[in-house]
Protein backbone atom coordinates (compact mmCIF):
# COMPACT_ATOMS: atom_id res chain seq x y z
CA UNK A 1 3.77 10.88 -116.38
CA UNK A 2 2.15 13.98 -117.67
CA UNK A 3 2.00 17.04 -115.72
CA UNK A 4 -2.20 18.36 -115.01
CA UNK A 5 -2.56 22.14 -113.47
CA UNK A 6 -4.66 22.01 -110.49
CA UNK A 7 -7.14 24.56 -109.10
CA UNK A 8 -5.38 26.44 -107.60
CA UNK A 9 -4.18 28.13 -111.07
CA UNK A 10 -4.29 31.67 -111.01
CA UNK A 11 -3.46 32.24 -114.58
CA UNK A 12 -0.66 34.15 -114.15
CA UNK A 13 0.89 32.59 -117.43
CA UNK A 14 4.30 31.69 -116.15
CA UNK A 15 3.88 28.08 -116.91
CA UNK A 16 2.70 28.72 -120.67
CA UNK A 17 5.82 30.85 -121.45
CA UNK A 18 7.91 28.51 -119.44
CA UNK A 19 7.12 25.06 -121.39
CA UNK A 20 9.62 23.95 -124.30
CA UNK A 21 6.82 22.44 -126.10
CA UNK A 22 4.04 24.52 -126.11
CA UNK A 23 1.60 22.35 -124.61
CA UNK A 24 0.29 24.75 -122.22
CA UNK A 25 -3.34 26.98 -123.09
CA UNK A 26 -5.50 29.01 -121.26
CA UNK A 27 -8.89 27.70 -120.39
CA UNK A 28 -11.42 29.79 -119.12
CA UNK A 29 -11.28 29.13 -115.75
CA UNK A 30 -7.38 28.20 -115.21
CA UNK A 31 -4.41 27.32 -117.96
CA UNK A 32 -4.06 23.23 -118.85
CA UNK A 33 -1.77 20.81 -120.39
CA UNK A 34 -2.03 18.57 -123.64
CA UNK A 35 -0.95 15.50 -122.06
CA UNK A 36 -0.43 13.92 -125.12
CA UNK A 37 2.71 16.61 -126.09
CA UNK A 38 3.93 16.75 -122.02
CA UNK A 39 7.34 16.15 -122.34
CA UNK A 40 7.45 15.76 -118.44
CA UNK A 41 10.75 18.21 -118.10
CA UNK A 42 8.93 20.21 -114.63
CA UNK A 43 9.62 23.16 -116.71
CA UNK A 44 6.21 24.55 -115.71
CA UNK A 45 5.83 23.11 -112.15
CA UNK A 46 9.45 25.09 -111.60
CA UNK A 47 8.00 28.23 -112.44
CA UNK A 48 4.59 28.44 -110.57
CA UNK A 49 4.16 30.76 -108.09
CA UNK A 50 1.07 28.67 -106.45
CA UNK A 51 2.12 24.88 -107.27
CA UNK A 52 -0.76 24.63 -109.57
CA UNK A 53 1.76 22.02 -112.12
CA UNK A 54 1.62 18.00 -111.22
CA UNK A 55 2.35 15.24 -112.31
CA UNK A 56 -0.39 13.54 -112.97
C-alpha cells in the first residue's frame, strides 16, 4: 500500500530527502507522494516530525 502525506504536513522536507526513490515533491500547500513509484519502505513516515506519512 502506498504511503499519502496528510495535512498536517508542514513542509519541513525531511520526508523528500529521506525517500530511496524519489517519489516525494512539494506541492504548494504540503509535500506528496507518486503512488505509482512508492516503494512502501516507511522511509518517510520514519522521519516526520508531525506524522504527516501513511499508508494509504
Amino acid at each position: 500500500m502506498a504511503y499519502s502525506i496528510n495535512d498536517s504536513c508542514i513542509k519541513c522536507g525531511a520526508c523528500e530527502a529521506e525517500c530511496p526513490v524519489g517519489c516525494i515533491s512539494e506541492a504548494e500547500t504540503k509535500y506528496v507522494v507518486d503512488a505509482s513509484n512508492c516503494v512502501e519502505c516507511g522511509a518517510c513516515a520514519a522521519v516526520c516530525p508531525v506524522n504527516a506519512p501513511n499508508p494509504e
